[in-house]
C-alpha atoms as a PDB file:
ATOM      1  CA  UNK A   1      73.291  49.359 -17.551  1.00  0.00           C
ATOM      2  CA  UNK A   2      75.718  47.152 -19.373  1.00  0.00           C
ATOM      3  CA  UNK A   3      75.374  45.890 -22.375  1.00  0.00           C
ATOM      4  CA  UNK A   4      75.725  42.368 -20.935  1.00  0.00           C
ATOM      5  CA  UNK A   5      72.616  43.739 -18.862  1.00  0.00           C
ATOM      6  CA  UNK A   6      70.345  45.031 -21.341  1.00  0.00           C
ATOM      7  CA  UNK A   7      70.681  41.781 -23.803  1.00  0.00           C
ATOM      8  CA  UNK A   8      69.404  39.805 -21.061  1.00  0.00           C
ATOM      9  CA  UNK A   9      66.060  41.856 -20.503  1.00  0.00           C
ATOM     10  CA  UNK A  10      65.715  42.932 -24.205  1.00  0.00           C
ATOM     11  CA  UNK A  11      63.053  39.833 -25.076  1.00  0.00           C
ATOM     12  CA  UNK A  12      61.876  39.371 -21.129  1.00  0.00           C
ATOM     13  CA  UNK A  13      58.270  40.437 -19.300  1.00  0.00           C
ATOM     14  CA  UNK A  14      58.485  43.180 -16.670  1.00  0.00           C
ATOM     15  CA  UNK A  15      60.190  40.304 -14.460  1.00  0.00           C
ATOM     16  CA  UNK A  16      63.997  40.821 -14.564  1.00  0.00           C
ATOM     17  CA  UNK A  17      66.325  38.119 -14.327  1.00  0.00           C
ATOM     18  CA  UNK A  18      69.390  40.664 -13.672  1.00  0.00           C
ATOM     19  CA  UNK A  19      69.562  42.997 -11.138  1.00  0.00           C
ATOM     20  CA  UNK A  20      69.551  46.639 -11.841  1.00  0.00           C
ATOM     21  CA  UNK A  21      72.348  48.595 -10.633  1.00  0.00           C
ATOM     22  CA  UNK A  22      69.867  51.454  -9.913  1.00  0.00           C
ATOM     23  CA  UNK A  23      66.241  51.421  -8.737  1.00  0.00           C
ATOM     24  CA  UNK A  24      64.186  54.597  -8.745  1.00  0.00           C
ATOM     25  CA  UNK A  25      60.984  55.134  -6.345  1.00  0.00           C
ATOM     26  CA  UNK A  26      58.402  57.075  -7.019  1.00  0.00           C
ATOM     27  CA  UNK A  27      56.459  57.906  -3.963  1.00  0.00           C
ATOM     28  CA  UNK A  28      52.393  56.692  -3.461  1.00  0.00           C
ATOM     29  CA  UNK A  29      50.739  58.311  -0.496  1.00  0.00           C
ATOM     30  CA  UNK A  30      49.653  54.760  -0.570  1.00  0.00           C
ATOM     31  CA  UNK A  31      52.839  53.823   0.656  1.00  0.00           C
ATOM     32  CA  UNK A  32      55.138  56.281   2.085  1.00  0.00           C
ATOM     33  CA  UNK A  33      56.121  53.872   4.964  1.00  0.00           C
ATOM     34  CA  UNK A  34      56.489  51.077   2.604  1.00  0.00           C
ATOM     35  CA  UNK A  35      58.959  53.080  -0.082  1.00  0.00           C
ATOM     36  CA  UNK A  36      60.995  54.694   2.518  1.00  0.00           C
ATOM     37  CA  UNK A  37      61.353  51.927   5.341  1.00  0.00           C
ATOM     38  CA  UNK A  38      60.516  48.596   3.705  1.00  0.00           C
ATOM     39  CA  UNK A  39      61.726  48.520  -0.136  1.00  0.00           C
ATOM     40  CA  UNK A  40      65.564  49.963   0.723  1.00  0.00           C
ATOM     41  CA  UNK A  41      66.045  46.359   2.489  1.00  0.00           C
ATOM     42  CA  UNK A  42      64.435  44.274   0.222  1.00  0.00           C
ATOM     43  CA  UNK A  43      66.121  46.169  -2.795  1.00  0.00           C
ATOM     44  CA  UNK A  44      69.227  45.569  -1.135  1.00  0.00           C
ATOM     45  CA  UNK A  45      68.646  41.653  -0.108  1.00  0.00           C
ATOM     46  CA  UNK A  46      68.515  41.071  -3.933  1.00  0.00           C
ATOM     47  CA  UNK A  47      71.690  43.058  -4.664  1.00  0.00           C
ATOM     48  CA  UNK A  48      70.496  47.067  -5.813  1.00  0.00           C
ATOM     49  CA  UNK A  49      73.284  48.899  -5.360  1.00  0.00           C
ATOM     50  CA  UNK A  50      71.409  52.345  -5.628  1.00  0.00           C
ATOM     51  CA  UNK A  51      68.126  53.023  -4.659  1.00  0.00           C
ATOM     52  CA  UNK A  52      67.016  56.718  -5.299  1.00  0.00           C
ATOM     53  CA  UNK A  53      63.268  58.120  -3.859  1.00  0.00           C
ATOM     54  CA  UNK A  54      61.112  60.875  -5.598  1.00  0.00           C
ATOM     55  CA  UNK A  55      58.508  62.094  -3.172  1.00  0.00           C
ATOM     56  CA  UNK A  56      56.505  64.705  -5.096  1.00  0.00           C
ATOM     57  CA  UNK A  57      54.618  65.651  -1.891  1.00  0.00           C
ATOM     58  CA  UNK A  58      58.267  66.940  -0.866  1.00  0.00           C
ATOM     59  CA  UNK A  59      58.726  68.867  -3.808  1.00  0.00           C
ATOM     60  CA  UNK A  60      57.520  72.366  -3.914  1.00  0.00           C
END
C-alpha cells in the first residue's frame, strides 16, 4: 500500500474510499460459490488488481 493509500484510510470506517491493490479471501462454507465465482468479478469491476483465496477446507 502506498503511503498516498494508507493516509486516505487512516481516519475512515471499514468503507474504503481507495482501492486496495490486493484483496485476500478467506473461504466460508457459506459461500464457496460466491468467493470463488462471484467476488473475482466484482473485485475486479472496482479496480483490485490481485485477488488471492484461502480455502482452509483445501488445506491439509
Amino acid at each position: 500500500m502506498s503511503n498516498e493509500q494508507a493516509k486516505s484510510i487512516e481516519t475512515t470506517s471499514a468503507i474504503l474510499k481507495t482501492v486496495p491493490p490486493l484483496l485476500v479471501e478467506v473461504v466460508s462454507t457459506e459461500s464457496i460459490d460466491r468467493d470463488y465465482n462471484q467476488k473475482i468479478s466484482e473485485y475486479a469491476h472496482i479496480g483490485v488488481v490481485e485477488y488471492g483465496i484461502i480455502d482452509r477446507l483445501e488445506i491439509k
